[in-house]
N, C-alpha and C. Protein backbone atom coordinates (compact mmCIF):
# COMPACT_ATOMS: atom_id res chain seq x y z
N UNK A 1 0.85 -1.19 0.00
CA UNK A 1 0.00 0.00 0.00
C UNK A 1 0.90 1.25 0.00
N UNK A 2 0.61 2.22 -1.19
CA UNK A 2 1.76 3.34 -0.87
C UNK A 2 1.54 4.48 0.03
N UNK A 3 1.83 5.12 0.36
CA UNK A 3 2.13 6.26 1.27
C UNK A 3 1.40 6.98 1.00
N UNK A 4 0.19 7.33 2.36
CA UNK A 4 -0.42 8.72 1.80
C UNK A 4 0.12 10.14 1.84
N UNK A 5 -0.75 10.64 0.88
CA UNK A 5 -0.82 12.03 1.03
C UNK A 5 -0.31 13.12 1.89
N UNK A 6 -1.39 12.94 3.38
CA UNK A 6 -1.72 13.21 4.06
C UNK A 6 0.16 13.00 5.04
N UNK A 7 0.40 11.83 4.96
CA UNK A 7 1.31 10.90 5.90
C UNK A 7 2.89 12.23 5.49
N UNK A 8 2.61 12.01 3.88
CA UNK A 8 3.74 12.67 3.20
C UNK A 8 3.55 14.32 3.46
N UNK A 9 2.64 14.54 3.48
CA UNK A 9 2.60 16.04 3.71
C UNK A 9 3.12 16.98 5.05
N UNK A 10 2.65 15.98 6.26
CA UNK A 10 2.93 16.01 7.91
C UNK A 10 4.38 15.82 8.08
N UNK A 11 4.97 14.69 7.04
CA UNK A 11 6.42 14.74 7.50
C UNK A 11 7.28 15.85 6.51
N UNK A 12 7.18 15.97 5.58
CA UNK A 12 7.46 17.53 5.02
C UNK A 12 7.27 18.62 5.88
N UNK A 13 6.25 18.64 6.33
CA UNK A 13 5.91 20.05 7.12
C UNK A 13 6.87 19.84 8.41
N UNK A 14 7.11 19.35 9.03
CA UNK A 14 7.75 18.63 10.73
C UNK A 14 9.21 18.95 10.03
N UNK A 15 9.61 18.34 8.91
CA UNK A 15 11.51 18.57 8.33
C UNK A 15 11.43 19.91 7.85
N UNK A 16 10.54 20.74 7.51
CA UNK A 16 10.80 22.06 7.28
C UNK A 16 10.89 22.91 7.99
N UNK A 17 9.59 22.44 9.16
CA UNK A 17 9.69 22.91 10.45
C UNK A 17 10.88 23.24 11.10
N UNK A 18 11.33 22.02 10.70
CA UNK A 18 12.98 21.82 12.17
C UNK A 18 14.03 22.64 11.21
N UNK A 19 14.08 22.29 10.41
CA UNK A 19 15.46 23.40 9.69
C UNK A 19 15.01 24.86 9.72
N UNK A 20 13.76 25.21 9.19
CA UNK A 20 13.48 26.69 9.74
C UNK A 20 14.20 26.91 11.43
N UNK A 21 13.59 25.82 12.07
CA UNK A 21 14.51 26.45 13.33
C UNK A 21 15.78 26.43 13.97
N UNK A 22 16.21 25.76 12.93
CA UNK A 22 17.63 25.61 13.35
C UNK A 22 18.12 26.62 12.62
N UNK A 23 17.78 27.39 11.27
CA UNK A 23 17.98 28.43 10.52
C UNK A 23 17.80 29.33 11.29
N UNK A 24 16.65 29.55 11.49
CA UNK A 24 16.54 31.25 12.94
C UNK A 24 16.96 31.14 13.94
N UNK A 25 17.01 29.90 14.38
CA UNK A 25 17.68 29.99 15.98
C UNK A 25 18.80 30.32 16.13
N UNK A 26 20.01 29.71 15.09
CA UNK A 26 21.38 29.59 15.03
C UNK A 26 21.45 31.17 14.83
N UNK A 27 20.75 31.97 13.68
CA UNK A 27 20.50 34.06 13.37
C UNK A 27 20.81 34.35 14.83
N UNK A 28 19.40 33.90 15.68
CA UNK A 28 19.23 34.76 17.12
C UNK A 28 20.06 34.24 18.14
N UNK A 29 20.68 33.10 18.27
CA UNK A 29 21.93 32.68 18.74
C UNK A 29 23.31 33.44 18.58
N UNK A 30 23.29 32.97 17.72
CA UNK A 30 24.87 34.40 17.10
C UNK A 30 25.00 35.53 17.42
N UNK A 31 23.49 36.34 17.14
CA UNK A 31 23.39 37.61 17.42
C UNK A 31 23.02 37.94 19.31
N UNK A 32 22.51 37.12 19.72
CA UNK A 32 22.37 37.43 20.86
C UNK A 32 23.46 36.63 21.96
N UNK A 33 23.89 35.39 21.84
CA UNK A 33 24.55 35.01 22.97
C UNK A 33 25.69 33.71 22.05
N UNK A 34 26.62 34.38 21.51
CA UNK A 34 27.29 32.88 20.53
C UNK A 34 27.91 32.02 21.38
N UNK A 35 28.35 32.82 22.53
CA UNK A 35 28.68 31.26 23.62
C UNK A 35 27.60 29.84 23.79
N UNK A 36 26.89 30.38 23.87
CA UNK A 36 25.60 29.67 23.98
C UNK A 36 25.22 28.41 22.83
N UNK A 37 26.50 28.94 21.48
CA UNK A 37 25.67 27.72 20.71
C UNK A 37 25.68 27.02 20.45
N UNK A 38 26.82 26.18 21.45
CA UNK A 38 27.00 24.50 21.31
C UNK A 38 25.71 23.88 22.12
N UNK A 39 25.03 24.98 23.44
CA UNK A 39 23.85 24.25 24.03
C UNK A 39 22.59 24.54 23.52
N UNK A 40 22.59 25.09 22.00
CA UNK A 40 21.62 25.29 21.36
C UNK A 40 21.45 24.42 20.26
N UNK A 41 22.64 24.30 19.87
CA UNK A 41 22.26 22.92 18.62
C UNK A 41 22.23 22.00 19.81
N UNK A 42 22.59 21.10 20.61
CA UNK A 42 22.61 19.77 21.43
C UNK A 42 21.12 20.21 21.89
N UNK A 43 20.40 21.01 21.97
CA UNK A 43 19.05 20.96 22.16
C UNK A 43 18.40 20.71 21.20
N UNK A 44 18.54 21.44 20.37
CA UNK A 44 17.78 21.30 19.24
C UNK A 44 18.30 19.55 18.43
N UNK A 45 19.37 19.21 18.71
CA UNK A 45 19.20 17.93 17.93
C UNK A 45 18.35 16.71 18.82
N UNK A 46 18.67 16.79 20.05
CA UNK A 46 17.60 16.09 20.61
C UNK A 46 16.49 16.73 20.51
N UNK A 47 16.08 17.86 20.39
CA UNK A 47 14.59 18.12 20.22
C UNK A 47 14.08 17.33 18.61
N UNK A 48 15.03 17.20 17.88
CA UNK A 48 15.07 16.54 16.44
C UNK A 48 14.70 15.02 16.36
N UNK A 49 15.75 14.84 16.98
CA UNK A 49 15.40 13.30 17.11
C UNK A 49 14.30 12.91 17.93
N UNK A 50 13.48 13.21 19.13
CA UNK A 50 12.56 12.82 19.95
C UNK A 50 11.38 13.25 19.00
N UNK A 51 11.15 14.52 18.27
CA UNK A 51 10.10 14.55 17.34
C UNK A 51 10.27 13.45 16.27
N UNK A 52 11.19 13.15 15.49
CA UNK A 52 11.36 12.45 14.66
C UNK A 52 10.95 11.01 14.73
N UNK A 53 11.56 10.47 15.90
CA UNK A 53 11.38 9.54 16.66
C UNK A 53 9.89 8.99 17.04
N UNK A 54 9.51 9.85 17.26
CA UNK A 54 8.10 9.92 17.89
C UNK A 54 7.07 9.24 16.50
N UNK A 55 7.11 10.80 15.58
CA UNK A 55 6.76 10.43 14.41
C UNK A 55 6.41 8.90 13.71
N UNK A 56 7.87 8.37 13.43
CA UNK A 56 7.90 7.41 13.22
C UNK A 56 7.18 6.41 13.80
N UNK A 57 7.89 6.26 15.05
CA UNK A 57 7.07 5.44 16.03
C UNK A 57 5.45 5.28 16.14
N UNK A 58 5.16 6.50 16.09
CA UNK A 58 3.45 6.92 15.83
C UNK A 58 2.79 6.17 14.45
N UNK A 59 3.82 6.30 13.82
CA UNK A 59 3.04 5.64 12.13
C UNK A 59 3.40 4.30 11.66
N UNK A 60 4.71 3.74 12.18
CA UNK A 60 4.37 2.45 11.84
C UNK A 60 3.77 1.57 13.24
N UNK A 61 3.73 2.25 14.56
CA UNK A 61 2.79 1.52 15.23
C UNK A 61 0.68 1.64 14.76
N UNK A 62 0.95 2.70 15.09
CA UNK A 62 -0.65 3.08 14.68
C UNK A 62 -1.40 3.20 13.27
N UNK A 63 -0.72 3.69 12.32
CA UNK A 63 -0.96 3.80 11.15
C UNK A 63 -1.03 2.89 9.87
N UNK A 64 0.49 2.17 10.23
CA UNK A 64 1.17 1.47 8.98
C UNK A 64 0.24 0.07 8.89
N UNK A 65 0.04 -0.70 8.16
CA UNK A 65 -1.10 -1.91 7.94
C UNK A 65 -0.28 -3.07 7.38
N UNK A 66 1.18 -2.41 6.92
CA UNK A 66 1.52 -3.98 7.18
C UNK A 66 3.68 -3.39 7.02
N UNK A 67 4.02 -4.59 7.39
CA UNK A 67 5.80 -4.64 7.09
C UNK A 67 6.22 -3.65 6.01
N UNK A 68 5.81 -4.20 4.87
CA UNK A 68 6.43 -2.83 3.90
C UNK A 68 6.20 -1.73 3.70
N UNK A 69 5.15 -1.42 4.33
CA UNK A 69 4.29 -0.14 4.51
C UNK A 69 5.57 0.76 5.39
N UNK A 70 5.52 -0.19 6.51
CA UNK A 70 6.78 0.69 7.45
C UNK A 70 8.34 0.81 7.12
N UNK A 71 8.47 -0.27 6.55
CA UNK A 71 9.83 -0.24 5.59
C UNK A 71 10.01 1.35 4.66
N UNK A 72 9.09 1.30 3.92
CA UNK A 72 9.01 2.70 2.84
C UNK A 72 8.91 3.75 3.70
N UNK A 73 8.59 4.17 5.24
CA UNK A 73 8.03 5.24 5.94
C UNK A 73 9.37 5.08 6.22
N UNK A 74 10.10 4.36 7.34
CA UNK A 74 11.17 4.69 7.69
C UNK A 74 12.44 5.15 6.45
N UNK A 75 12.25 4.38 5.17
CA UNK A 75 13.25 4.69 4.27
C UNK A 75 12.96 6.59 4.04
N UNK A 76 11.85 6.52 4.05
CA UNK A 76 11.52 8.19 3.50
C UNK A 76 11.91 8.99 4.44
N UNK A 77 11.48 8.45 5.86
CA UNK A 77 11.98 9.82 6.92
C UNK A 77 13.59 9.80 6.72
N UNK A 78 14.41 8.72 6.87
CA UNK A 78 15.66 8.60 6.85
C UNK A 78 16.27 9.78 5.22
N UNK A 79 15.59 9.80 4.36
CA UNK A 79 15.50 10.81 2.85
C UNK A 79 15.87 11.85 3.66
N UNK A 80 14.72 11.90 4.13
CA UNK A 80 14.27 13.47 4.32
C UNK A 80 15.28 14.09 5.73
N UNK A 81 15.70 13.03 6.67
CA UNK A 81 16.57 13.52 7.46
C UNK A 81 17.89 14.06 6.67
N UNK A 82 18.29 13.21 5.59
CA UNK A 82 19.24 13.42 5.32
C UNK A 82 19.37 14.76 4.33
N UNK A 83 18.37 15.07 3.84
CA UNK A 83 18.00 15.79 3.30
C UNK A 83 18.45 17.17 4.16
N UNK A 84 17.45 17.33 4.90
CA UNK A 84 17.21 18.46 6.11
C UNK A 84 18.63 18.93 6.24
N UNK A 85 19.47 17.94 6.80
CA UNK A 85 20.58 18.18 7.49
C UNK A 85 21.36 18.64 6.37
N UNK A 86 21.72 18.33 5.63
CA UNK A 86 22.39 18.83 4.19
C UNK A 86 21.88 20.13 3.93
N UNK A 87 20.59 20.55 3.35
CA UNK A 87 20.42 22.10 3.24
C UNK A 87 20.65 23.06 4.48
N UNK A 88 20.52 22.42 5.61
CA UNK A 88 20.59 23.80 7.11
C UNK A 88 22.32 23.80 6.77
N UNK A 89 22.85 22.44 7.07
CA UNK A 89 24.39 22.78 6.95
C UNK A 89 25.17 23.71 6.01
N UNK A 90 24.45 23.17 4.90
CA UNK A 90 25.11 24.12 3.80
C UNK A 90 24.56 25.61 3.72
N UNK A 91 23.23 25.90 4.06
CA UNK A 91 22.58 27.69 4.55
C UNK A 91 23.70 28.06 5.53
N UNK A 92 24.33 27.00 6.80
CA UNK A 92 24.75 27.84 7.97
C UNK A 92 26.38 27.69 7.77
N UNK A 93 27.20 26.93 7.32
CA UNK A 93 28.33 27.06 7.19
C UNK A 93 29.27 26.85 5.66
């Protein structure tokens, strides 16, 4: 069964989400306290992973209807992580 819509749209929005904030945060970090921003990314990446995490967890427990269903969800978030992390890195350094 392929991937909805709906499924694909929520995790787009959640990886755009998180790089927007690692994009403005790291701005108002710099500008306001740059000591500060090794305990601002180590927040924010666990704040990354526990949403992410979650996510996942949420859709192939509750959602997914069978093995390959969750196979393709985890392959896509793993995309899209890798994804994420590649455009913030390359915007911030």
């Amino acid at each position: 069964m392929p991937l909805r819509g709906s499924v694909i749209f929520v995790s787009v929005l959640l990886f755009v989400t998180l790089g927007v904030a690692w994009v403005k945060g790291y701005d108002f970090v710099m500008k306001h306290a740059p000591k500060a921003l090794p305990r601002f990314y180590f927040l924010l990446a666990l704040m990354r992973v526990l949403l992410i995490a979650t996510w996942t967890a949420c859709y192939v427990l509750l959602v997914s209807q069978s093995a390959d269903e969750s196979r393709s969800f985890v392959v896509m978030i793993l995309i899209m992580y890798v994804a994420m992390m590649t455009v913030t890195l390359i915007i911030r350094h």
